[in-house]
Protein backbone atom coordinates (compact mmCIF):
# COMPACT_ATOMS: atom_id res chain seq x y z
CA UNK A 1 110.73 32.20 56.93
CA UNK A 2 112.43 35.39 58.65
CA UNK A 3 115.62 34.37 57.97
CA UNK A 4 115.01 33.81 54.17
CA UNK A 5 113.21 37.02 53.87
CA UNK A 6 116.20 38.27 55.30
CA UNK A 7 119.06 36.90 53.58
CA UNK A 8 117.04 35.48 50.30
CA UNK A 9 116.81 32.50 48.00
CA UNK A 10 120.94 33.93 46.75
CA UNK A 11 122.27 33.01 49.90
CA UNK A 12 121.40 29.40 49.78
CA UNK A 13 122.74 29.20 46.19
CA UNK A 14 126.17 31.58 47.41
CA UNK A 15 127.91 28.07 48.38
CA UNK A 16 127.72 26.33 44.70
CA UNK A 17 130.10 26.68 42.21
CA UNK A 18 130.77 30.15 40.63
CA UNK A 19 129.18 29.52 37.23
CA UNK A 20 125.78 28.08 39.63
CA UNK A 21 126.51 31.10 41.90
CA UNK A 22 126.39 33.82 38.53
CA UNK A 23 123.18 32.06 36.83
CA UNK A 24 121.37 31.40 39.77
CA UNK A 25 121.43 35.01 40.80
CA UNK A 26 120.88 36.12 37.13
CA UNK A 27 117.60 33.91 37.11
CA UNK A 28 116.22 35.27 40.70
CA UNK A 29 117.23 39.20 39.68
CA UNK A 30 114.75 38.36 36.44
CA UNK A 31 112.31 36.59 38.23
CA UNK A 32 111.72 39.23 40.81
CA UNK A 33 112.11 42.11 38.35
CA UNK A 34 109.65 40.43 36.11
CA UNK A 35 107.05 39.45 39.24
CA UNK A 36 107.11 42.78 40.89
CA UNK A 37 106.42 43.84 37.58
CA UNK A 38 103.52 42.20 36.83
CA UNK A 39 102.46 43.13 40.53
CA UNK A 40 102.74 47.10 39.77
CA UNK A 41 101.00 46.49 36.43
CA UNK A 42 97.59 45.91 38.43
CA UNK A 43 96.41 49.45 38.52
CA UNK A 44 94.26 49.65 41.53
CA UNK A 45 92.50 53.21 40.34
CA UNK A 46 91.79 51.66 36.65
CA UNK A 47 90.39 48.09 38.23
CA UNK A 48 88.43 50.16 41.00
CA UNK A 49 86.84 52.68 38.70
CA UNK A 50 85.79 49.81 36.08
CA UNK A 51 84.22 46.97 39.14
CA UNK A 52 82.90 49.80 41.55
CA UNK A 53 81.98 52.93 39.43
CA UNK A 54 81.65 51.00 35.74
CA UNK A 55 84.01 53.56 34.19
CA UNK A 56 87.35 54.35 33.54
CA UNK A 57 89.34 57.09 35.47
CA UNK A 58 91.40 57.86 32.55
CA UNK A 59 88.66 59.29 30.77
CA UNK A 60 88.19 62.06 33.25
CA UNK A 61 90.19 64.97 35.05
CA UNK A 62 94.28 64.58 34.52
CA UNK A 63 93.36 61.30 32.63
CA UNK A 64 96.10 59.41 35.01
CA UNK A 65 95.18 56.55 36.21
CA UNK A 66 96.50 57.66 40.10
CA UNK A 67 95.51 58.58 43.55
CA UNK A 68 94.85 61.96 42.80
CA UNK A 69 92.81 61.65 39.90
CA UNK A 70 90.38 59.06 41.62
CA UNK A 71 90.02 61.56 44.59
CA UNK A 72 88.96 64.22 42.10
CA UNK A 73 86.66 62.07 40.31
CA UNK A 74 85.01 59.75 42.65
CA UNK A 75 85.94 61.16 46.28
CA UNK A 76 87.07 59.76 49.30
CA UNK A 77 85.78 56.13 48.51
CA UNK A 78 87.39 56.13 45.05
CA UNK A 79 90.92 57.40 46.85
CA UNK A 80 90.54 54.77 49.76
CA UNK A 81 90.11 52.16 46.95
CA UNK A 82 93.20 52.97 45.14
CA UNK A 83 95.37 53.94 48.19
CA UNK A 84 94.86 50.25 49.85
CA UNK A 85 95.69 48.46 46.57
CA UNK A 86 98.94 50.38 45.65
CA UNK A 87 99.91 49.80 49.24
CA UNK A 88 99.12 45.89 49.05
CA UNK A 89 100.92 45.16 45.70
CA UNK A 90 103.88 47.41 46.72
CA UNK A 91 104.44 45.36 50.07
CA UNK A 92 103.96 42.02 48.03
CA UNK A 93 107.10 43.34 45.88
CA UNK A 94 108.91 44.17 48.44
CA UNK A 95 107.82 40.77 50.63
CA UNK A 96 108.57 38.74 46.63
CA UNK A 97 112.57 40.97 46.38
CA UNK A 98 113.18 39.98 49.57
CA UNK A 99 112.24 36.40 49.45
CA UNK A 100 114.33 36.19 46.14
CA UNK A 101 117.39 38.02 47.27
CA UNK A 102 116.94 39.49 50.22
CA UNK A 103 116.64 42.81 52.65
CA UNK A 104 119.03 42.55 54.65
CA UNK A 105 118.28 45.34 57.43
CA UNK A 106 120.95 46.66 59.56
CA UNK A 107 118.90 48.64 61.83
CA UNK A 108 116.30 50.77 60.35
CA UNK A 109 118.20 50.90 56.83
CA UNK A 110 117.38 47.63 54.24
CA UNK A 111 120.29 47.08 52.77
CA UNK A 112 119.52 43.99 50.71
CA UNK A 113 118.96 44.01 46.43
CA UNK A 114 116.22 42.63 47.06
CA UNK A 115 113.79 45.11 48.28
CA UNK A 116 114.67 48.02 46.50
CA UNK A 117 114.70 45.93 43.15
CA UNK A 118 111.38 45.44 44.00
CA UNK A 119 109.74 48.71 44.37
CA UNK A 120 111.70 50.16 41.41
CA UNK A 121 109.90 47.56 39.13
CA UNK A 122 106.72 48.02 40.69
CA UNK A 123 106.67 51.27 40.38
CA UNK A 124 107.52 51.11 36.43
CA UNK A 125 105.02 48.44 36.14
CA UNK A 126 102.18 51.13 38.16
CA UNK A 127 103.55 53.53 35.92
CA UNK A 128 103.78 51.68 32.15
CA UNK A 129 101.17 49.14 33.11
CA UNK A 130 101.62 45.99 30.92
CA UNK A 131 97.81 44.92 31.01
CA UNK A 132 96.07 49.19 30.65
CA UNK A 133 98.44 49.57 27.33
CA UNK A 134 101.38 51.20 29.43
CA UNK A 135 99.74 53.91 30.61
CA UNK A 136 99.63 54.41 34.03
CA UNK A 137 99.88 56.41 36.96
CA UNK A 138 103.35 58.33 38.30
CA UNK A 139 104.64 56.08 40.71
CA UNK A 140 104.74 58.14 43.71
CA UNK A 141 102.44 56.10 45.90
CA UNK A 142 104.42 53.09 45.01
CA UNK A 143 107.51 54.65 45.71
CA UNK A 144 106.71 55.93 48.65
CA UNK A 145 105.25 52.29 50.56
CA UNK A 146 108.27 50.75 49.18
CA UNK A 147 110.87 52.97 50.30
CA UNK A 148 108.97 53.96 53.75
CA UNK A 149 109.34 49.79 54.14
CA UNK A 150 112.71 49.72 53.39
CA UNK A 151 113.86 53.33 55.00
CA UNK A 152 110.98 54.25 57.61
CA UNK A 153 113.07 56.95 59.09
CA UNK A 154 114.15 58.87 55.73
CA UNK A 155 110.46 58.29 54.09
CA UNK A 156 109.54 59.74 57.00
CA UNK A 157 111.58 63.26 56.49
CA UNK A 158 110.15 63.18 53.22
CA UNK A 159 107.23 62.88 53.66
CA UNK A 160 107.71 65.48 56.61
CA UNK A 161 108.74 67.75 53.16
CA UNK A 162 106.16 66.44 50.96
CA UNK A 163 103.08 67.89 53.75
CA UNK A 164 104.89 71.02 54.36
CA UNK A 165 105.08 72.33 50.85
CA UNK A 166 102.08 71.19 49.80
CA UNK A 167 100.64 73.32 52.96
CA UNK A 168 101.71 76.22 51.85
CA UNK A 169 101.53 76.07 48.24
CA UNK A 170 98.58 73.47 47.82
CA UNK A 171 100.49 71.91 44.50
CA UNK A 172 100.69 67.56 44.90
CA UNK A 173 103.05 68.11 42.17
CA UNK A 174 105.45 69.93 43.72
CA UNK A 175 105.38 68.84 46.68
CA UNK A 176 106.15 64.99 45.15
CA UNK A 177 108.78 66.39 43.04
CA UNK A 178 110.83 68.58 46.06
CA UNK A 179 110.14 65.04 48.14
CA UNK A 180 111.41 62.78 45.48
CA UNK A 181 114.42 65.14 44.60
CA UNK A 182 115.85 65.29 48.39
CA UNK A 183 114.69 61.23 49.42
CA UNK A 184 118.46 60.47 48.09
CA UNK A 185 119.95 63.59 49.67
CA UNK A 186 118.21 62.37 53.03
CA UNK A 187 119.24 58.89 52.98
CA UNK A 188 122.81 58.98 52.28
CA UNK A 189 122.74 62.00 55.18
CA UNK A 190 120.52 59.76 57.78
CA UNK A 191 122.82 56.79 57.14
CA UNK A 192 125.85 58.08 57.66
CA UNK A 193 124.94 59.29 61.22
CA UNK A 194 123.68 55.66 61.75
CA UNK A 195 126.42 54.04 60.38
CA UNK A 196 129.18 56.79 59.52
CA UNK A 197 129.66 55.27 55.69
CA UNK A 198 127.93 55.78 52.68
CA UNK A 199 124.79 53.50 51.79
CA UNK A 200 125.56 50.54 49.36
CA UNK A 201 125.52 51.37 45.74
CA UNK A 202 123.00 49.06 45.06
CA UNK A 203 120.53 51.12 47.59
CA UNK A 204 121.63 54.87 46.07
CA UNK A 205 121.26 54.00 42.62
CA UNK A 206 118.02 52.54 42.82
CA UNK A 207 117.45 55.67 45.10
CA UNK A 208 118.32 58.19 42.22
CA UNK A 209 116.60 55.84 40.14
CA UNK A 210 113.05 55.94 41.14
CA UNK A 211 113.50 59.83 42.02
CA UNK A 212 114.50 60.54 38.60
CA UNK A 213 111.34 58.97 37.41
CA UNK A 214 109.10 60.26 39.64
CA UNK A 215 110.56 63.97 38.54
CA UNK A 216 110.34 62.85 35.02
CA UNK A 217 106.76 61.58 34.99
CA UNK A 218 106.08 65.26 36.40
CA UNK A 219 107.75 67.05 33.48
CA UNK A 220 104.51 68.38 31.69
CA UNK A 221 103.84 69.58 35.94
CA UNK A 222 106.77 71.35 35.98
CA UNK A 223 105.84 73.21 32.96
CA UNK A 224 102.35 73.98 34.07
CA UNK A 225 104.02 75.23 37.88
CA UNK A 226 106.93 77.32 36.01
CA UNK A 227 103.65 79.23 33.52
CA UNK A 228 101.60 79.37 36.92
CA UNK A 229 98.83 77.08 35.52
CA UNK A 230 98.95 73.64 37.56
CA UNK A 231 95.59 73.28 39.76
CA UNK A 232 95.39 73.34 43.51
CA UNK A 233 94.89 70.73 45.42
CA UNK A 234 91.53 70.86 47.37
CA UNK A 235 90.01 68.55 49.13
CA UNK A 236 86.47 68.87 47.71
CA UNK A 237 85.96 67.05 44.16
CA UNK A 238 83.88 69.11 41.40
CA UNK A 239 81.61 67.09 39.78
CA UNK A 240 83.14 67.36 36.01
CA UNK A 241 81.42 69.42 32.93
CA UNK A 242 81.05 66.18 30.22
CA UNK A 243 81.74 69.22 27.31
CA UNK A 244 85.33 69.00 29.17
CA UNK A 245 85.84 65.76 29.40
CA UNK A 246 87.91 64.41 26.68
CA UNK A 247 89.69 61.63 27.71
CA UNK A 248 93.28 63.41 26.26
CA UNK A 249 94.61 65.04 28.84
CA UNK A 250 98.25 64.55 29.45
CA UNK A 251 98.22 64.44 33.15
CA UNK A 252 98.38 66.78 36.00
CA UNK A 253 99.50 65.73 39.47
CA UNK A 254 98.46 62.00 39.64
CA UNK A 255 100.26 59.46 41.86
């Protein structure tokens, strides 16, 4: 089981002919894109607000169906909800990449398709959620399980940067977009002390990738933090006004 968690289903078909070799690894790169998928798709916040508080979380706050939002609107028991099933289907696409093609570690670095394919679609399934008409949450949760799986040492430095600036300046926004922004500066640093070389291109693409999203996803933050009108994060959740609640907002700082 270790070793084909390790090396993947495309090692045992790496020995057939070439035209087997090319369709065979066509067929698992689908399969696990469109599993891990499916996987991110199951929006823990939406599924735990409808079976435990018989509502919807988009209808309230940021209306993003994330982390954040859920703390704001239900408290701790709402976040604790959401927080253990974004970690569980984020290590099942990283457990279903690797068993497909692979992680491949070399030391504390994954360097194997397999893993990183399957965050990125998890996190684009959490975030355009096939089954809650595409509308999801940001992807940063996802993002960072998967990557702290595959990296532990650079997830850890950003995360390091994630707590410090949202110390001092209190905004989850910012401090997921300054965290997302340097995760690929970090790991093509940390791995070339490790290893003195670059990381694959395979693991810095899919790097940039899911940074870029995350950033992106924050665009209508980023506008709110340059006019000096994003809210602070605080740790106690205000019971909402129902005059206020419209169901339309566009999203603050959700996960």
């Amino acid at each position: 089981m270790f070793e084909l968690l390790q090396n993947g289903l495309y090692t045992r078909i790496s020995y057939s002919s070439e035209l087997a070799l090319h369709l065979g690894t066509v067929a698992l790169m689908f399969g696990a894109a469109l599993l891990c998928y499916l996987l991110g798709s199951l929006n823990t916040s939406i599924i735990a607000s409808r079976l435990v508080f018989g509502d919807d979380v988009r209808r309230h706050g940021s209306g993003n169906a994330g982390l954040t939002n859920m703390l704001r609107t239900y408290g701790a028991k709402g976040a604790v909800l959401t927080l253990a099933g974004d970690i569980l289907k984020t290590a099942l696409s990283v457990l279903v990449g690797g068993l497909l093609l692979g992680l491949q570690y070399q030391g504390p670095f994954s360097v194997g398709f397999g893993g990183y394919l399957g965050v990125f679609f998890c996190m684009l399934g959490h975030t355009f959620p096939v089954y809650y008409r595409f509308k999801g949450g940001k992807g940063v949760l996802c993002a960072a399980v998967g990557l702290g799986i595959l990296t532990p040492i650079v997830m850890g430095v950003s995360l390091l940067v994630f707590v410090i600036v949202v110390a001092f300046t209190r905004y989850i926004s910012l401090g997921s977009i300054v965290s997302a922004a340097m995760y690929p500066l970090f790991l093509n640093v940390l791995f070339k002390v490790f290893y003195t070389s670059t990381p694959p291109a395979h693991v810095l693409l899919i790097s940039f990738a899911a940074a870029a999203m995350i950033i992106w996803m924050h665009r209508s933050n980023i506008v709110r933090l340059w006019r000096g009108e994003e809210n602070k994060f605080s740790f106690h959740h205000k019971k909402e006004d129902p005059a206020e609640d419209t169901g339309t907002a566009d999203g603050k700082d959700d996960k």
